[in-house]
N, C-alpha and C. Protein backbone atom coordinates (compact mmCIF):
# COMPACT_ATOMS: atom_id res chain seq x y z
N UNK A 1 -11.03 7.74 -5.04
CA UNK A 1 -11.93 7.57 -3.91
C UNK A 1 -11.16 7.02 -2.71
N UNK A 2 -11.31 7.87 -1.68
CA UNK A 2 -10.42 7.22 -0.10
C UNK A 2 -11.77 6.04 0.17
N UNK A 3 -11.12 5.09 0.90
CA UNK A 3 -11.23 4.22 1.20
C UNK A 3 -11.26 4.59 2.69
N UNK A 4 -12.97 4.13 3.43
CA UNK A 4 -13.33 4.47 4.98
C UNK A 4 -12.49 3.38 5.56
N UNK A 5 -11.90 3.99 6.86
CA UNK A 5 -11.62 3.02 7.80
C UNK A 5 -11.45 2.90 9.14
N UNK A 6 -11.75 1.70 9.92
CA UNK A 6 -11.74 2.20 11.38
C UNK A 6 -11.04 2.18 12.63
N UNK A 7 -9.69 1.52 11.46
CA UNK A 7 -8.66 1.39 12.55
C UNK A 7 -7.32 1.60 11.76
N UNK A 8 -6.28 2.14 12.33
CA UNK A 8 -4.86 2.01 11.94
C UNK A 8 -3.59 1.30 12.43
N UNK A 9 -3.22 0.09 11.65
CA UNK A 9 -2.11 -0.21 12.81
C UNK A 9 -0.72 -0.16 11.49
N UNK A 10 0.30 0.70 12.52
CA UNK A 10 1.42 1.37 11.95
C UNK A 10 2.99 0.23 12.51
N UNK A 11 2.78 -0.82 11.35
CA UNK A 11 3.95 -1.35 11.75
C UNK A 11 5.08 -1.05 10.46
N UNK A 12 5.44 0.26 10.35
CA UNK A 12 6.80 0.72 9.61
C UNK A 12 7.44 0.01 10.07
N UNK A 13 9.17 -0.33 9.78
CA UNK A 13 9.94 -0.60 10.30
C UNK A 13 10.19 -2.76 10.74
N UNK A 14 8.84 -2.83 10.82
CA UNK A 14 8.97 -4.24 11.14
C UNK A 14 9.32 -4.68 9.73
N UNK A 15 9.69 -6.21 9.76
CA UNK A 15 10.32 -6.87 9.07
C UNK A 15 9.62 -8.57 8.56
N UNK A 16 9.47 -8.87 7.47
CA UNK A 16 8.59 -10.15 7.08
C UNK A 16 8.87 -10.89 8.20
N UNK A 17 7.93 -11.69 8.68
CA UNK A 17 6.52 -11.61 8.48
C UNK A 17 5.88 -10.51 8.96
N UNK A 18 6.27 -10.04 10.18
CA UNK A 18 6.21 -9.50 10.99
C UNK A 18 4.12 -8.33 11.11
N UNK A 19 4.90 -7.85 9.77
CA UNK A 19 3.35 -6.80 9.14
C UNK A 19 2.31 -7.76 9.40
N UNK A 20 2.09 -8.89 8.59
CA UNK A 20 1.37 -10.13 8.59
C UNK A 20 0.72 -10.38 9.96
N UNK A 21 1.63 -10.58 10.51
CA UNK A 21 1.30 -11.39 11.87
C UNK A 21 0.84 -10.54 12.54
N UNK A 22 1.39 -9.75 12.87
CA UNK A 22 0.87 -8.13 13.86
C UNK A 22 -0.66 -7.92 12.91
N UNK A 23 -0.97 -8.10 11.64
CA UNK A 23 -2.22 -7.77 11.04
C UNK A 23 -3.52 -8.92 11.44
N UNK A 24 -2.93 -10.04 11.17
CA UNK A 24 -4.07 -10.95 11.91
C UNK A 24 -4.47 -10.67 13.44
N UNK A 25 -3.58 -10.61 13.90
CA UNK A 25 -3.67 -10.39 15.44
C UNK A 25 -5.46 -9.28 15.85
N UNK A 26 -4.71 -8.77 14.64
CA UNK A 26 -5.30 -6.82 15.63
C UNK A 26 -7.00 -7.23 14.38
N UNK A 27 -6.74 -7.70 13.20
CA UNK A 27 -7.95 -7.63 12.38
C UNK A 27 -8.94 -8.88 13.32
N UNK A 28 -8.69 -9.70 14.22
CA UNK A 28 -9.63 -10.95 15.39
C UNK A 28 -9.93 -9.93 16.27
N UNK A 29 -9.37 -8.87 16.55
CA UNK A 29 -10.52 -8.12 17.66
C UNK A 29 -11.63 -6.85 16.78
N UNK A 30 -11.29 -6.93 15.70
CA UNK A 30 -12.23 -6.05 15.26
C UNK A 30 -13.20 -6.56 14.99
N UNK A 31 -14.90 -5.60 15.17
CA UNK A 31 -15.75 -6.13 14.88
C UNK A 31 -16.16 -6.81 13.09
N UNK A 32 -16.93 -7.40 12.88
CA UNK A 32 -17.19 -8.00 10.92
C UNK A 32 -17.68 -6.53 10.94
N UNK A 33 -17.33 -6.61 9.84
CA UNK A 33 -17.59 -5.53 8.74
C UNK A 33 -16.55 -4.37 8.84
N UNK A 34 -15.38 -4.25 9.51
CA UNK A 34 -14.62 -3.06 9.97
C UNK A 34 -13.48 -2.78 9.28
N UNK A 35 -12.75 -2.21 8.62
CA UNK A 35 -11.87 -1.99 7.85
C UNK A 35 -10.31 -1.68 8.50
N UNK A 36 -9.72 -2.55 8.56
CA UNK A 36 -8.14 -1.71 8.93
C UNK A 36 -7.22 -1.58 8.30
N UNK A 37 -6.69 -0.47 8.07
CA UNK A 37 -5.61 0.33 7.42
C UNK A 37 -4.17 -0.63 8.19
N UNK A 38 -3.52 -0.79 7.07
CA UNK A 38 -2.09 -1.51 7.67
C UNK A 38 -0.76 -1.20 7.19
N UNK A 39 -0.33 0.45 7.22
CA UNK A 39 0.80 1.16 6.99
C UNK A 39 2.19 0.22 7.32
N UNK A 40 3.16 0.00 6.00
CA UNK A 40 4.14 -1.02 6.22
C UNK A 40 5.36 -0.44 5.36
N UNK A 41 6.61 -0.47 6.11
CA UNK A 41 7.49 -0.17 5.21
C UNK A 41 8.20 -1.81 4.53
N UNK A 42 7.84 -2.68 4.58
CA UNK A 42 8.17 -3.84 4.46
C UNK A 42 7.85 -3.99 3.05
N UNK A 43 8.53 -4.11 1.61
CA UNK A 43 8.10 -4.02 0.48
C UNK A 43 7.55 -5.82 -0.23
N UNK A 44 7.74 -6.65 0.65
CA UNK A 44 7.19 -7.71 0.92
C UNK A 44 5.80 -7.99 1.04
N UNK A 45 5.57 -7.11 2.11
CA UNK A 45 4.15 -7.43 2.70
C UNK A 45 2.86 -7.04 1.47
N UNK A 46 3.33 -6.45 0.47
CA UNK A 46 2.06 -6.32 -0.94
C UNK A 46 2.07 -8.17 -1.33
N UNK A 47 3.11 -8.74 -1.71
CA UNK A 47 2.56 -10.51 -2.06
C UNK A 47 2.14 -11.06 -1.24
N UNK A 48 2.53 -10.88 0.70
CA UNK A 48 2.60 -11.80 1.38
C UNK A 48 0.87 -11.03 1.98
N UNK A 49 0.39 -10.08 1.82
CA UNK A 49 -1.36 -9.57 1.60
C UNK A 49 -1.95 -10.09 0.50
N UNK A 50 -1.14 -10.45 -0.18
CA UNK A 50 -2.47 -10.95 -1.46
C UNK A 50 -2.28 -12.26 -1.46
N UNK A 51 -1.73 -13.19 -0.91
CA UNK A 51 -1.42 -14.38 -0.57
C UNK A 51 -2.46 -15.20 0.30
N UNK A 52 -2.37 -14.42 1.79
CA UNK A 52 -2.89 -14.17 2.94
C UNK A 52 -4.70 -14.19 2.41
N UNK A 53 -5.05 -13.36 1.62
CA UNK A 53 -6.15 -13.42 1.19
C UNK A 53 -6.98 -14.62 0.40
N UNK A 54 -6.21 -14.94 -0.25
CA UNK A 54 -6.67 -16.33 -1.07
C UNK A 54 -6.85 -17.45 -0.19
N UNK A 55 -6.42 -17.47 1.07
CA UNK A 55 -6.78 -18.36 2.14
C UNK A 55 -7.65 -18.13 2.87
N UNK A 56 -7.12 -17.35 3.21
CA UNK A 56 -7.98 -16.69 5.20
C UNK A 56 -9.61 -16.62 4.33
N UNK A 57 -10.19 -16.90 5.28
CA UNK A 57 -12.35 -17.21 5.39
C UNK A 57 -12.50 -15.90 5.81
N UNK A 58 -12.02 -15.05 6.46
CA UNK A 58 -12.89 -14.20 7.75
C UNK A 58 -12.01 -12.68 6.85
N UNK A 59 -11.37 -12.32 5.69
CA UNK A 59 -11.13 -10.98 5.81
C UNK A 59 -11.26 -11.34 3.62
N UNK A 60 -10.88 -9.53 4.01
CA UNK A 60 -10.96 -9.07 2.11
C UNK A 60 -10.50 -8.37 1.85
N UNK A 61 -9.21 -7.90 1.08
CA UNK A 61 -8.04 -7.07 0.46
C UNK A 61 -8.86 -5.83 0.09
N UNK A 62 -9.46 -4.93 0.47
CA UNK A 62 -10.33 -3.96 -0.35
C UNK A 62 -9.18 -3.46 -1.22
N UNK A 63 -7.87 -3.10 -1.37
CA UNK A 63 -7.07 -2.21 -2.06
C UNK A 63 -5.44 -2.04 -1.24
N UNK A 64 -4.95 -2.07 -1.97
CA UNK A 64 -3.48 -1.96 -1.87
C UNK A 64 -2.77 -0.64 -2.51
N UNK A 65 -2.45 0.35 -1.80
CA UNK A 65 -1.61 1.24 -2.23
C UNK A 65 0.08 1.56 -1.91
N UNK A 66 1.01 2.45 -2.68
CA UNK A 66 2.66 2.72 -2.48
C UNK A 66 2.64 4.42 -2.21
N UNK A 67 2.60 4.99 -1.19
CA UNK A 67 3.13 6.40 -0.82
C UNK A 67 3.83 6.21 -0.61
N UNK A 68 4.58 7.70 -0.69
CA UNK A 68 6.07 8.41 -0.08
C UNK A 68 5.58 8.96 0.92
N UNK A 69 6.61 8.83 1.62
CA UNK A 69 6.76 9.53 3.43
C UNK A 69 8.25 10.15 3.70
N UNK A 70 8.35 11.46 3.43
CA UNK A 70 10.22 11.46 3.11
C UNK A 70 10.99 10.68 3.02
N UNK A 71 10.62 10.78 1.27
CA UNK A 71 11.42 9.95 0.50
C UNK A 71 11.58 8.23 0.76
N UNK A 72 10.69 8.03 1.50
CA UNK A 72 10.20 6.09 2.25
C UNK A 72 9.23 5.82 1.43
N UNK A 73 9.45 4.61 0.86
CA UNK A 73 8.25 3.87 0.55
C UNK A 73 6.95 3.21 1.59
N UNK A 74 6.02 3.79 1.69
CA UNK A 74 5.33 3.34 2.48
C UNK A 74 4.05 2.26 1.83
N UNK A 75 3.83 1.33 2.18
CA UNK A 75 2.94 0.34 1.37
C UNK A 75 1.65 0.03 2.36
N UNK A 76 0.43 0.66 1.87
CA UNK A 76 -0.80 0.37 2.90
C UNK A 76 -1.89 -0.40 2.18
N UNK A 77 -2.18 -1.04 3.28
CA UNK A 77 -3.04 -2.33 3.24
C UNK A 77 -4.48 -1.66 3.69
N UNK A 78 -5.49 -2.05 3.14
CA UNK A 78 -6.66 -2.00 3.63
C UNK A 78 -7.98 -3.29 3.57
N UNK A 79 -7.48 -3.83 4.81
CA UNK A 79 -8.10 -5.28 5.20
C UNK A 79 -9.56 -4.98 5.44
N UNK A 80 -10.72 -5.69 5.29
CA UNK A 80 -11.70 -5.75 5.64
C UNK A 80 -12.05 -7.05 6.44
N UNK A 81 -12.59 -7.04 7.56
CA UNK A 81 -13.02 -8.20 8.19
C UNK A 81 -14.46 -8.87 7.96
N UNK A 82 -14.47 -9.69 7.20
CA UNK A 82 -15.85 -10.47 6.96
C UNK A 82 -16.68 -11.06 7.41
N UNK A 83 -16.08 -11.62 8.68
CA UNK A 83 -16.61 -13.08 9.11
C UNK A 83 -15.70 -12.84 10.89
């Protein structure tokens, strides 16, 4: 089952924390209830998302997946905003 969502932010290439931080940022202007997709080549950012979650009040890990993108590991996040 795909997972709806209403925003994408594509930080390949960045580097810990970096995914993280760029993800809080952009998930405070979305409205509650909105889902954003968070495409990362950073193979980090899967602990430092499930980490992030056990704290933060205002969001919710719906699912964590690992695609290939020629031959790249790509690791996507799908945040939900709660609160």
């Amino acid at each position: 089952m795909a997972i709806e969502f209403n925003e994408t932010l594509d930080v390949k290439g960045a580097k810990c924390p970096m995914p993280l931080v760029k993800t809080r940022k952009t998930i405070n202007k979305l409205p509650v209830g909105n889902v954003l997709q968070v495409v990362a080549t950073e193979r980090g950012s899967v602990a430092d998302f499930q980490g992030w979650v056990k704290t933060a009040k205002n969001i919710e890990l719906l699912e964590q997946e690992t695609v290939q993108e020629n031959g790249t590991d790509l690791y996507v996040h799908y945040v939900k905003r709660t609160a």
